[in-house]
N, C-alpha and C. Protein backbone atom coordinates (compact mmCIF):
# COMPACT_ATOMS: atom_id res chain seq x y z
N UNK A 1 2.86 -54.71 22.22
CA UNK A 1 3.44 -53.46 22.66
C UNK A 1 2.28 -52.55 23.10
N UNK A 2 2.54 -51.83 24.03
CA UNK A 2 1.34 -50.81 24.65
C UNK A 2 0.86 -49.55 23.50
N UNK A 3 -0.05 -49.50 23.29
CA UNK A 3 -0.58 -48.41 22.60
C UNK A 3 0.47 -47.04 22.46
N UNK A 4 0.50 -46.50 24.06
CA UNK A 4 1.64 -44.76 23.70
C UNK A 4 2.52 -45.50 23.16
N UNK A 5 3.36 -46.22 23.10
CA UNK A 5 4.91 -46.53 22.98
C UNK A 5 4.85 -47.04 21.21
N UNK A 6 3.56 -47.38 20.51
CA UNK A 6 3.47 -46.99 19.35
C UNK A 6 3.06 -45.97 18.94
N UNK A 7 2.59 -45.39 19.52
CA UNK A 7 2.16 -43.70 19.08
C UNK A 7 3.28 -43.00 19.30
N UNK A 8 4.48 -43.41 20.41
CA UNK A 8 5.65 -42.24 19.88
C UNK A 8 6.78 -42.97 19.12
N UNK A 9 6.41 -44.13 18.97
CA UNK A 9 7.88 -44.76 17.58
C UNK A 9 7.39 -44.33 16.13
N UNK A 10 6.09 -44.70 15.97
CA UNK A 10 5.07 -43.79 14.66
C UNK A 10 5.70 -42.41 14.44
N UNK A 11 5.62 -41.28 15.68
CA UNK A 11 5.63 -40.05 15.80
C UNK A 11 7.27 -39.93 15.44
N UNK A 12 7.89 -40.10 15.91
CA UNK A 12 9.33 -40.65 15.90
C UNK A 12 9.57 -40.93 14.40
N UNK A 13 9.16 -42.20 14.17
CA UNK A 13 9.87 -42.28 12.65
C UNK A 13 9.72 -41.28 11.44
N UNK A 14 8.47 -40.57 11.85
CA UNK A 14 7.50 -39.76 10.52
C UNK A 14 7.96 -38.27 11.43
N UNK A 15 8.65 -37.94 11.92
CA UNK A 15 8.77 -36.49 12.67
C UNK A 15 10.07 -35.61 11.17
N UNK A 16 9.14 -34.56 11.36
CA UNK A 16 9.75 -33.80 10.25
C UNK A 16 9.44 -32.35 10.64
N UNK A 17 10.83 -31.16 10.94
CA UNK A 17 10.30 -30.24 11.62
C UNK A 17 8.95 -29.64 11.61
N UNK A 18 8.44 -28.75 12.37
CA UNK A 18 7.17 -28.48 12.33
C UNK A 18 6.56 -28.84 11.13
N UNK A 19 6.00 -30.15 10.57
CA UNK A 19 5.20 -30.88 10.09
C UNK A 19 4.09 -31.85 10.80
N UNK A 20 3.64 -30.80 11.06
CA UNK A 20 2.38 -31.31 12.17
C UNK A 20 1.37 -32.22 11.54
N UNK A 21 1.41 -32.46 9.93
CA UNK A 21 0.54 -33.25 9.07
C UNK A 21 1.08 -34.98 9.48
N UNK A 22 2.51 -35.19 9.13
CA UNK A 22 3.20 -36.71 9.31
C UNK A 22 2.72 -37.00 10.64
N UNK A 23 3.29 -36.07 11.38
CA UNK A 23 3.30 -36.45 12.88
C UNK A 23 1.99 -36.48 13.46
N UNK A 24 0.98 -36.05 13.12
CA UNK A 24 -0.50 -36.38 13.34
C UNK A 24 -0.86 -37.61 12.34
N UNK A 25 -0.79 -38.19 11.04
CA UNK A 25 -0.82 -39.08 10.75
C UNK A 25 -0.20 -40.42 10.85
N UNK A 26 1.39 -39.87 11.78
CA UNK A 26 1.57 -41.16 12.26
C UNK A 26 1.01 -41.52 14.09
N UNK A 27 1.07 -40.67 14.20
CA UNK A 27 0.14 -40.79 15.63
C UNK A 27 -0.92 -42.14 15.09
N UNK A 28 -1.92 -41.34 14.01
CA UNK A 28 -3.07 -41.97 14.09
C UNK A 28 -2.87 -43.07 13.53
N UNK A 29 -1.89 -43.13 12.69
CA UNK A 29 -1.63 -44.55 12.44
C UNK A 29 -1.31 -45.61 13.39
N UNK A 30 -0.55 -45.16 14.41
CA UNK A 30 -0.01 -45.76 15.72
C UNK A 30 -1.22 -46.49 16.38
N UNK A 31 -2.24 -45.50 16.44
CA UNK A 31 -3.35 -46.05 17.21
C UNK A 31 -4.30 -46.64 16.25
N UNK A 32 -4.44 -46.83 14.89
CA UNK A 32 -5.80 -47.55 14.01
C UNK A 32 -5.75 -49.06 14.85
N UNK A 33 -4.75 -49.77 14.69
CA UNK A 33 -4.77 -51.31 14.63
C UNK A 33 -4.93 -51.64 16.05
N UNK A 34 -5.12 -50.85 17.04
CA UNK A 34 -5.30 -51.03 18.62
C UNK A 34 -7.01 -50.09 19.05
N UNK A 35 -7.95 -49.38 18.09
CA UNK A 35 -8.57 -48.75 18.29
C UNK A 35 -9.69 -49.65 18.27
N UNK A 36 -10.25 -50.31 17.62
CA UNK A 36 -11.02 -51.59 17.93
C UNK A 36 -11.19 -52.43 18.99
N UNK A 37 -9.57 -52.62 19.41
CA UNK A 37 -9.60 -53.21 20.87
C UNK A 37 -10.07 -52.21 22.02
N UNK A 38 -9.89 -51.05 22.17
CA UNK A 38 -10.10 -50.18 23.16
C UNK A 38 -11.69 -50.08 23.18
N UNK A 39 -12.30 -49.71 21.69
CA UNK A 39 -14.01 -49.22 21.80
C UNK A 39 -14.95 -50.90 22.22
N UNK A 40 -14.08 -52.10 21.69
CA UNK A 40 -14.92 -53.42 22.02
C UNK A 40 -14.68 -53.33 23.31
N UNK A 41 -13.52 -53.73 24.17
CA UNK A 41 -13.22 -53.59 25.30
C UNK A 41 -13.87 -52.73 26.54
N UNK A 42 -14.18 -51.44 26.10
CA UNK A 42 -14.50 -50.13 26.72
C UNK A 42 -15.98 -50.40 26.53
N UNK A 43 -16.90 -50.52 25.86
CA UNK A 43 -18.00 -50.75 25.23
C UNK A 43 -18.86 -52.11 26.71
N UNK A 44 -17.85 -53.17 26.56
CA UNK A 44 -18.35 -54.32 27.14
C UNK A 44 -17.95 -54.23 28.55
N UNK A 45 -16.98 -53.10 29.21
CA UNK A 45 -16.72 -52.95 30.35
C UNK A 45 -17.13 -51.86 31.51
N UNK A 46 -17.42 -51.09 30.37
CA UNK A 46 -18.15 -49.70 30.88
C UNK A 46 -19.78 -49.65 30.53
N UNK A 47 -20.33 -50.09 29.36
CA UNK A 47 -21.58 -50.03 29.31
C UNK A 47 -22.19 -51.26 29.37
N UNK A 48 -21.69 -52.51 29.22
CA UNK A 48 -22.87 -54.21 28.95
C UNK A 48 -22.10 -54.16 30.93
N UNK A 49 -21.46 -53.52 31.58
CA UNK A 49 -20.41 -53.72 32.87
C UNK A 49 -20.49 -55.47 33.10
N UNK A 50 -19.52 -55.57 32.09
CA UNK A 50 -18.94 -57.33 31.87
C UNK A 50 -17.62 -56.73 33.04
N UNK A 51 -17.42 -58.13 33.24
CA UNK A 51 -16.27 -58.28 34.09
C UNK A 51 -14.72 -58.44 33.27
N UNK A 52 -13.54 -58.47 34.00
CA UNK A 52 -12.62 -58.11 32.74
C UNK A 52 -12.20 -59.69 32.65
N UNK A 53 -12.31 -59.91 33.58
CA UNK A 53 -12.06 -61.60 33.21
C UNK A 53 -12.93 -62.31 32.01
N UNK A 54 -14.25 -61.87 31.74
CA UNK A 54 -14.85 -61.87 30.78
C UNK A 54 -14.28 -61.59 29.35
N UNK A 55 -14.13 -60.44 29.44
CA UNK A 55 -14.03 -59.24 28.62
C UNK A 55 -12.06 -59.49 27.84
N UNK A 56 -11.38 -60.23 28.61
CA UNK A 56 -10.11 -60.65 28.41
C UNK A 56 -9.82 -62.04 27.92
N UNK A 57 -10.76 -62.61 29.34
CA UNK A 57 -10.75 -64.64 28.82
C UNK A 57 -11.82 -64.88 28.40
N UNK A 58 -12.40 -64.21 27.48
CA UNK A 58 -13.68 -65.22 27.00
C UNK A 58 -13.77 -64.02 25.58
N UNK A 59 -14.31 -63.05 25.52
CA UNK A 59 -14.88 -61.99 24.52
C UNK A 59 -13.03 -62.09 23.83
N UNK A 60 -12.19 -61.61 24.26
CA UNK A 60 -11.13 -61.22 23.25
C UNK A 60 -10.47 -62.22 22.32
N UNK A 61 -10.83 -63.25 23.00
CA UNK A 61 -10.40 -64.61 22.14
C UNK A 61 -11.53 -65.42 21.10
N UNK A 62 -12.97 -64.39 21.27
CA UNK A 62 -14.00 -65.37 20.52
C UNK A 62 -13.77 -64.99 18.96
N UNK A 63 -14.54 -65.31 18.39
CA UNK A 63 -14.62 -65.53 16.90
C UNK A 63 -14.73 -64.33 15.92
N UNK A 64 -15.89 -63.51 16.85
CA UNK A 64 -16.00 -62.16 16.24
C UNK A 64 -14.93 -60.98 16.27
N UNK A 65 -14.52 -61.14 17.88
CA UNK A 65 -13.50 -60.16 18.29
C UNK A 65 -12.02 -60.67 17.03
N UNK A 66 -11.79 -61.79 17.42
CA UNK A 66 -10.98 -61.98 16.06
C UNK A 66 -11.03 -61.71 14.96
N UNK A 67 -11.89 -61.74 14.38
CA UNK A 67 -12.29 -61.27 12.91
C UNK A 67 -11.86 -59.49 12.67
N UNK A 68 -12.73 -59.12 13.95
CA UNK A 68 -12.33 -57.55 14.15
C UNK A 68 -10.46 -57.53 13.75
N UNK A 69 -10.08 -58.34 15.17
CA UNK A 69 -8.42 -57.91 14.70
C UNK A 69 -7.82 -58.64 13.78
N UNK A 70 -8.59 -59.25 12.77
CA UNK A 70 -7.97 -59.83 11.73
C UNK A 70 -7.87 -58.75 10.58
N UNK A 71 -9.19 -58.07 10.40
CA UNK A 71 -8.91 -56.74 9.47
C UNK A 71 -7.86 -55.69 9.79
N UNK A 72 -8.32 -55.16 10.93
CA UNK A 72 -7.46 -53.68 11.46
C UNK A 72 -5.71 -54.33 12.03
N UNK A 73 -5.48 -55.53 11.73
CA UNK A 73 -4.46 -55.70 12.21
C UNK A 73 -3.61 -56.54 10.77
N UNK A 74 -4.28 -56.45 9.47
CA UNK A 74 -3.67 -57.16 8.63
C UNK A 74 -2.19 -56.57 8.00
N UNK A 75 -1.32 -57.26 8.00
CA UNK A 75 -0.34 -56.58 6.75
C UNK A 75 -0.59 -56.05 5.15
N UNK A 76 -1.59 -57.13 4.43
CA UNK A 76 -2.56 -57.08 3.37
C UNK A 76 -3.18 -55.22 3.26
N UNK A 77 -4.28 -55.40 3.98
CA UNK A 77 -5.16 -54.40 4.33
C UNK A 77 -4.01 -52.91 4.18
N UNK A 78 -3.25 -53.28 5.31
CA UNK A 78 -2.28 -51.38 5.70
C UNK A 78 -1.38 -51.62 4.53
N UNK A 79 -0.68 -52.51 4.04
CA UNK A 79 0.43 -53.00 2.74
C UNK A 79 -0.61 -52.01 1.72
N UNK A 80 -1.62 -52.48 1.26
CA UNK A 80 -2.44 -51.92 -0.31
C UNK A 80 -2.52 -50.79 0.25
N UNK A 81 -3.04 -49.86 1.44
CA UNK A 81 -3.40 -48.56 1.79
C UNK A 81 -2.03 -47.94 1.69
N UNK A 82 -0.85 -48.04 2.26
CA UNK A 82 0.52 -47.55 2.06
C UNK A 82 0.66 -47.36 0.80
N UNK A 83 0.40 -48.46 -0.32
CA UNK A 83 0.72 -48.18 -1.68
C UNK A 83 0.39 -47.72 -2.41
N UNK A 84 -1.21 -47.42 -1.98
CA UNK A 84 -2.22 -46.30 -2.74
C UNK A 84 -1.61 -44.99 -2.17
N UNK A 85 -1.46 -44.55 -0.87
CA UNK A 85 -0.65 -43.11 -0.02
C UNK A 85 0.61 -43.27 -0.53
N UNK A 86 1.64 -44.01 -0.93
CA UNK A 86 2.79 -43.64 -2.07
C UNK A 86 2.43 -43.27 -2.97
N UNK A 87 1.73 -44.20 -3.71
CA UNK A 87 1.46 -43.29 -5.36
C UNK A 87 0.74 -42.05 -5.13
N UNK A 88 -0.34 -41.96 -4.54
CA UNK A 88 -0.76 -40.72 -4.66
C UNK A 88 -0.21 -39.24 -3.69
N UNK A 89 1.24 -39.65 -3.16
CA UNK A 89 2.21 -39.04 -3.05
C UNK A 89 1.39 -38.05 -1.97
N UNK A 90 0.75 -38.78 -0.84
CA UNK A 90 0.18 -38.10 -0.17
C UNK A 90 1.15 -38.50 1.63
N UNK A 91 1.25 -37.24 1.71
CA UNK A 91 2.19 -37.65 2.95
C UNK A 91 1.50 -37.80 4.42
N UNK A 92 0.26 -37.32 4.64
CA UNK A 92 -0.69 -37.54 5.78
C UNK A 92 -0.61 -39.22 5.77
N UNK A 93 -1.18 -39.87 4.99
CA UNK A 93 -1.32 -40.84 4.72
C UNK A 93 -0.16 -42.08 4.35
N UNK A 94 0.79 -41.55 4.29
CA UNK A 94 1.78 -42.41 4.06
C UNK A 94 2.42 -42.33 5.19
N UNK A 95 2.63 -41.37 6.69
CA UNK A 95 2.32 -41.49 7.83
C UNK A 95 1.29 -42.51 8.21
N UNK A 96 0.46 -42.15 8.04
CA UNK A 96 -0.69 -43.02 8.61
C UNK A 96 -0.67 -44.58 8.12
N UNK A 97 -0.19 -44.71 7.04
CA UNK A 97 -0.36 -46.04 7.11
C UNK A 97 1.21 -46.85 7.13
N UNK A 98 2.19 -45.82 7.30
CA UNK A 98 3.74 -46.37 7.56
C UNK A 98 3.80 -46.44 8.85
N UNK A 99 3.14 -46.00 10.07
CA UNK A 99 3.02 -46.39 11.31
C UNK A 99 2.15 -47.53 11.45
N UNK A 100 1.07 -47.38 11.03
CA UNK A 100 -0.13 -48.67 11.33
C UNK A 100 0.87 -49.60 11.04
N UNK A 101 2.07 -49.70 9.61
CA UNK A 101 2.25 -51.00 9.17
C UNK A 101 3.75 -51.28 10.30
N UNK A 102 4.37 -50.09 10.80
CA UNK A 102 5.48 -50.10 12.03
C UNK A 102 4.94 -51.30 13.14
N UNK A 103 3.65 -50.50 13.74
CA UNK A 103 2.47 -51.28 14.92
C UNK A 103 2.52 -52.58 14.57
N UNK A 104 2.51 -52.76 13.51
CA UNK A 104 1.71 -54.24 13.06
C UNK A 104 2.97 -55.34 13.36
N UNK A 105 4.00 -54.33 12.81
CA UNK A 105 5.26 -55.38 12.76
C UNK A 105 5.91 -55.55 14.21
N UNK A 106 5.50 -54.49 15.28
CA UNK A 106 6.17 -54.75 16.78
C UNK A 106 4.97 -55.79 17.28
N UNK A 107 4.08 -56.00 16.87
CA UNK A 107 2.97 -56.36 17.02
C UNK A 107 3.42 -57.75 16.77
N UNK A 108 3.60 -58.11 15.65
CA UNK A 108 4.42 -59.54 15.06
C UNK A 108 5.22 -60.17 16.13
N UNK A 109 5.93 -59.52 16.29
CA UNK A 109 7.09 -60.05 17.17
C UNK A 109 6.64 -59.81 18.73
N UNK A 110 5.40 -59.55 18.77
CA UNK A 110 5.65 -59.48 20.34
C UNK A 110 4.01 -59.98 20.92
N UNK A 111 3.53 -61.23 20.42
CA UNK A 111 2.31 -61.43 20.96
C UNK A 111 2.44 -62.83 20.87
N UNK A 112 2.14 -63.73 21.78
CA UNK A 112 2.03 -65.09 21.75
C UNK A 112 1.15 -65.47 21.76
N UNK A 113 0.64 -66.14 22.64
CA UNK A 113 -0.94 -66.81 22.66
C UNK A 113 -1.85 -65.94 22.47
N UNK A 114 -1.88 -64.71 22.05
CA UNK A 114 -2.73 -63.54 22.02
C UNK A 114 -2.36 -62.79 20.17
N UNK A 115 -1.72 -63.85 19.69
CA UNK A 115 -1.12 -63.34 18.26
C UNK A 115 -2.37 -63.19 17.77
N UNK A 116 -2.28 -62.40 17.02
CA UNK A 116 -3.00 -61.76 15.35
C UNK A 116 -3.24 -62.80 14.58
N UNK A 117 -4.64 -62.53 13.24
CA UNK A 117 -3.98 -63.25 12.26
C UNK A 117 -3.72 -62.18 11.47
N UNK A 118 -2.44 -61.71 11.09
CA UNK A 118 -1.70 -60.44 10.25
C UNK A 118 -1.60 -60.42 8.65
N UNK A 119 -2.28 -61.61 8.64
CA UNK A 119 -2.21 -62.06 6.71
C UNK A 119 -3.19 -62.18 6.18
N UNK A 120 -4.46 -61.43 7.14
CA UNK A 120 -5.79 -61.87 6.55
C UNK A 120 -5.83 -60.67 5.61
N UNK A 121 -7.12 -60.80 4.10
CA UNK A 121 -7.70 -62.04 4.02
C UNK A 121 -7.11 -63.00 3.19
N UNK A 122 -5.90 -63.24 2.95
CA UNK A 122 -4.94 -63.93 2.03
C UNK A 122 -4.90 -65.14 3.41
N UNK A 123 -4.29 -65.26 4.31
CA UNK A 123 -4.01 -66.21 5.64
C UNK A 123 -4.59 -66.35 7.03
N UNK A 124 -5.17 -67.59 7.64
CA UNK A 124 -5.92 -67.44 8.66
C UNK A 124 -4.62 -67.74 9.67
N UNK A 125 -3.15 -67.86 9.14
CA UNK A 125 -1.91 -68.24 10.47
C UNK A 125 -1.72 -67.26 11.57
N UNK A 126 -1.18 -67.83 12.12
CA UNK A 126 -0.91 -66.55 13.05
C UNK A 126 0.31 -66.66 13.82
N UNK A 127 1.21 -66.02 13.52
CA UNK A 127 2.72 -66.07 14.22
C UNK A 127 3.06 -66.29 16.01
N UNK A 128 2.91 -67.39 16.40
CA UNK A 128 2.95 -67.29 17.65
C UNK A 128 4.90 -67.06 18.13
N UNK A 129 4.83 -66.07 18.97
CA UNK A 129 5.70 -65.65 19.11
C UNK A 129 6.46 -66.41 20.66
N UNK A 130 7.73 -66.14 20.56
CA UNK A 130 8.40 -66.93 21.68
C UNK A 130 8.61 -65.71 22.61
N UNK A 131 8.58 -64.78 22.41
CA UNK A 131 8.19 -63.33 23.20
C UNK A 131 7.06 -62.18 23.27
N UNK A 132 6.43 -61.75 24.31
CA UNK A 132 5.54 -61.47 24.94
C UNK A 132 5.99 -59.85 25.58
N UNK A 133 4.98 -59.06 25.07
CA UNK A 133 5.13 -57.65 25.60
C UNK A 133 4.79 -57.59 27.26
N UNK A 134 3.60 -58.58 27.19
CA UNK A 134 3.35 -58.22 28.74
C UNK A 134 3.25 -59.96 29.40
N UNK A 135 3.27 -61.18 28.83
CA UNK A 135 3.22 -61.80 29.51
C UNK A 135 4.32 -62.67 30.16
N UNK A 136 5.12 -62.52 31.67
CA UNK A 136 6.37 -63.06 31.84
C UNK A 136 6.56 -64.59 31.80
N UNK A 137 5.73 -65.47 30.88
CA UNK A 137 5.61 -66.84 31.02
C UNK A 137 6.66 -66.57 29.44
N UNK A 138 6.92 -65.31 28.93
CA UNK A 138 7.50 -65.66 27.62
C UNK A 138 8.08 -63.64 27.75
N UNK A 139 8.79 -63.81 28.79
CA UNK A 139 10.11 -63.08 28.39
C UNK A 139 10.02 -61.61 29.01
N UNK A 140 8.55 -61.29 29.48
CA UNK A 140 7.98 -59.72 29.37
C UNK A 140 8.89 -59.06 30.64
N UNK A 141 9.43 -59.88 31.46
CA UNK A 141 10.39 -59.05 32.21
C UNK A 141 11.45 -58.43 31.52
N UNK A 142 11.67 -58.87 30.31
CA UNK A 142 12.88 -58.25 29.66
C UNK A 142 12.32 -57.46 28.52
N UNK A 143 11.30 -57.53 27.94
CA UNK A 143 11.08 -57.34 26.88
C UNK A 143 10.53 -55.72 27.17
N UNK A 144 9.40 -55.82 28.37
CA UNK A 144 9.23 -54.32 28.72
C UNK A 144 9.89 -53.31 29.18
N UNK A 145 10.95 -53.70 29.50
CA UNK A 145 12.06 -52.28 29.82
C UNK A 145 12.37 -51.66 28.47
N UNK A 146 12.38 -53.19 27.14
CA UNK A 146 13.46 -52.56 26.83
C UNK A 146 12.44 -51.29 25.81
N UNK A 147 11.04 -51.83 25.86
CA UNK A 147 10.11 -51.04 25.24
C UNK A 147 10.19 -49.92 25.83
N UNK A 148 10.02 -49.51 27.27
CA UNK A 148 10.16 -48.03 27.91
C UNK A 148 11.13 -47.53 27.57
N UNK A 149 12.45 -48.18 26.86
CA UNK A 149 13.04 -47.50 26.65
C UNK A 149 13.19 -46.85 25.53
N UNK A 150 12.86 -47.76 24.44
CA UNK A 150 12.60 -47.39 22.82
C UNK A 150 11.72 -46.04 23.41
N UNK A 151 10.31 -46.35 23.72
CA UNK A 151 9.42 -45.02 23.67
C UNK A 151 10.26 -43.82 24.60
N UNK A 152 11.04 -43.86 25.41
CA UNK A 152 11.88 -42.82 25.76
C UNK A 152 12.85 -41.93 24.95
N UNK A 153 13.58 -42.96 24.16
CA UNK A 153 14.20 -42.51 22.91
C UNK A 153 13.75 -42.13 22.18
N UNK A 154 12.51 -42.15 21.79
CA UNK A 154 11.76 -42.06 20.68
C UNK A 154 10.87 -40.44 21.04
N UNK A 155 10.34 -39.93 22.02
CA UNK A 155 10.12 -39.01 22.96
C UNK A 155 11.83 -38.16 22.95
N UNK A 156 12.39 -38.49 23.62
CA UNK A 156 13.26 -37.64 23.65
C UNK A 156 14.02 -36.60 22.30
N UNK A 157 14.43 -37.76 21.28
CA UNK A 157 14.30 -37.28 20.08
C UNK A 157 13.50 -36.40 19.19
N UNK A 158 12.04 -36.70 19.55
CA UNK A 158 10.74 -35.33 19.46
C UNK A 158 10.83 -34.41 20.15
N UNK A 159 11.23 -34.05 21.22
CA UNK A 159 11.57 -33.46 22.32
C UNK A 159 12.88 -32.46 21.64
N UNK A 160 13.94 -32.89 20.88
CA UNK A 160 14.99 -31.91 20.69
C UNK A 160 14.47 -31.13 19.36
N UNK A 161 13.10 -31.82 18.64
CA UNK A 161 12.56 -30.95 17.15
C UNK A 161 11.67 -30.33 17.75
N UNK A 162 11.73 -29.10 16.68
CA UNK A 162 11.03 -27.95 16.44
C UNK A 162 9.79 -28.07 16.74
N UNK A 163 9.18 -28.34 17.31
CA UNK A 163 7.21 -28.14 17.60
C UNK A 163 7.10 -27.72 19.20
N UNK A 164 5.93 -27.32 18.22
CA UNK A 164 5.62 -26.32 19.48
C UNK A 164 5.25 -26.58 20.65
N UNK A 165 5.85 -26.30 21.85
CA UNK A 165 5.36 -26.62 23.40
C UNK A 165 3.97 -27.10 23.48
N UNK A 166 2.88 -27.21 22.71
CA UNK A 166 1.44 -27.86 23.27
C UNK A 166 2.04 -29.59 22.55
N UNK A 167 2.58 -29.28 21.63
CA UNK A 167 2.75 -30.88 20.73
C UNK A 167 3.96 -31.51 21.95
N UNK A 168 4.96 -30.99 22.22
CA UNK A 168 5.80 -31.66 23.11
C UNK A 168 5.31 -31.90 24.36
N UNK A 169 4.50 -31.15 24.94
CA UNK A 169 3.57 -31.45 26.10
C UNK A 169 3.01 -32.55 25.96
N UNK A 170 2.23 -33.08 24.94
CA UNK A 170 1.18 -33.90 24.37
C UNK A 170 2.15 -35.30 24.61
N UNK A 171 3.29 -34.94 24.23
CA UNK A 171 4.48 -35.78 23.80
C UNK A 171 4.95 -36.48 25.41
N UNK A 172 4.97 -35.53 26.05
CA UNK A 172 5.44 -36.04 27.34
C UNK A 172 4.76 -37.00 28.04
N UNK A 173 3.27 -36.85 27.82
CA UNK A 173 2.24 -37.03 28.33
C UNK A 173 1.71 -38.59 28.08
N UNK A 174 2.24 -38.96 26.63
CA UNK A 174 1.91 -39.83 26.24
C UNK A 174 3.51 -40.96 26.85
N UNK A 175 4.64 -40.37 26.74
CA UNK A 175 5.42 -41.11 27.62
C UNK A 175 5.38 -41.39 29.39
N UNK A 176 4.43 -40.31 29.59
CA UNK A 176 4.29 -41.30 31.36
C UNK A 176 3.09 -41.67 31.55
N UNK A 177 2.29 -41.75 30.20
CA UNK A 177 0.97 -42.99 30.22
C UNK A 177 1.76 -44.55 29.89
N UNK A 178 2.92 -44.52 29.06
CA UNK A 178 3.66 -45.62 28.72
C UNK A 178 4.38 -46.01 30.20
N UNK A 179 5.13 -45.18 30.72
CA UNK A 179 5.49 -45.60 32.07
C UNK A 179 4.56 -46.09 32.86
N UNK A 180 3.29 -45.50 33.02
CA UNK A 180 2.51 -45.72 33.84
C UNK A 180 2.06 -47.11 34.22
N UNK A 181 1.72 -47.43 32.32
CA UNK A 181 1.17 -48.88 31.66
C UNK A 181 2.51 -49.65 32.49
N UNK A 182 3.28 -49.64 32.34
CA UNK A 182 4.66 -50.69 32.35
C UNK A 182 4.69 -50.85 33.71
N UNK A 183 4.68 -49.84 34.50
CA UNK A 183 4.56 -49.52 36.34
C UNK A 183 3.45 -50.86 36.67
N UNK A 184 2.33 -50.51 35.79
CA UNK A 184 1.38 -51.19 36.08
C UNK A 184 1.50 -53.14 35.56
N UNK A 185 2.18 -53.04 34.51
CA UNK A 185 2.37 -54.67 34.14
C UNK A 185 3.57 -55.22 35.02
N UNK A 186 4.97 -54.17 35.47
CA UNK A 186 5.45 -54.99 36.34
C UNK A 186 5.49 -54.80 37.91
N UNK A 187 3.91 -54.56 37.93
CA UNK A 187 3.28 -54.64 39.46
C UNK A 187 2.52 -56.21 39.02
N UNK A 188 1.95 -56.27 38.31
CA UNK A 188 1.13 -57.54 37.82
C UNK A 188 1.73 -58.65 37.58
N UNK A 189 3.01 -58.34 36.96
CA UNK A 189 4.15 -59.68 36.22
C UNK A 189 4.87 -59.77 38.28
C-alpha cells in the first residue's frame, strides 16, 4: 500500500476530536515501517546517484536492505511496543504503534514477491501474497482503486471532525499525493 493512504487510515482509525496527540501519533505510526525504505532509497538515489533499476532490482532485494525491513516491518517488534503503550496507558503511543501495527497488516496482504519477513526475530517466512498493491501480474488493477478509495473515505471522514483548517489542509494534501502515486502506477501498470 502507498505510504499517504497509510498515513490517512492510521489518522482515520486514531481520530478523536481535536486530539492532535493520536492523530499525530498515528500519522507517525503510518509512516515508521515505510521510513527506512524512503531514507535507503533516497540516500542511494540522490546522493551514491545509483540508478533506480539498481536501487529497486538489485539494493531492495539484497540481504542488508532486508534485514532493515525485517525489524521496522515486524509484527513481534510493533506487537511488544503496543503492549508496553497499553499498559502504560499512553495514548501518543498507542496511536503510534496501533497504526505501525494497521501498516503492517495492509502490508501483509498486499505484497508478493516484494513480501516482508513480518515475524522477525521469532520467523525468517514471509507471506507471499496472491495480491499486489502495485504490481498488475497479481491483481493491482483492482486492488488500487479500491485503495484510493479507502484513503478517500478515510480523508473524508477527517474532513467532517473538528480540527483545525491547517490539519485538514495537511489532510487534503496527503490525499492527492495518494492520487497522484496511483495516477502514476496506473500510467505504469
Amino acid at each position: 500500500m502507498n505510504t499517504p493512504a497509510h498515513l490517512l487510515i492510521g489518522a482515520a482509525l486514531f481520530n478523536k476530536q481535536n486530539n492532535l496527540a493520536l492523530m499525530g501519533g498515528a500519522v507517525v505510526g503510518g509512516l515508521l515501517p515505510d521510513l527506512s525504505l524512503y531514507l535507503m532509497a533516497g540516500y542511494s538515489l540522490f546522493v551514491l546517484n545509483l540508478s533506480t533499476d539498481t536501487v529497486f532490482g538489485q539494493l531492495y532485494f539484497s540481504d542488508a536492505w532486508q534485514l532493515v525491513f525485517s525489524v521496522d516491518n515486524s509484527f513481534v517488534i510493533w506487537g511488544v511496543m503496543c503492549a508496553v503503550a497499553v499498559k502504560a496507558k499512553r495514548g501518543f503511543f498507542i496511536a503510534l504503534t496501533g497504526a505501525a501495527l494497521v501498516h503492517l497488516l495492509c502490508d501483509f496482504t498486499l505484497h508478493n514477491d516484494d513480501a516482508r519477513v513480518h515475524f522477525w526475530p521469532l520467523s525468517d517466512w514471509r507471506f507471499i501474497s496472491p495480491v499486489s498493491y502495485w504490481d498488475t501480474n497479481h491483481h493491482a488493477a483492482y486492488v488500487a482503486p479500491l485503495e484510493g478509495l479507502v484513503a478517500s473515505l478515510a480523508t473524508i471522514y477527517l474532513l467532517t471532525s473538528k480540527h483545525h483548517f491547517a490539519i485538514k489542509t495537511g489532510l487534503v494534501l496527503l490525499l492527492l499525493t495518494e492520487i497522484f502515486v496511483l495516477t502514476g502506477w496506473f500510467h505504469y501498470l
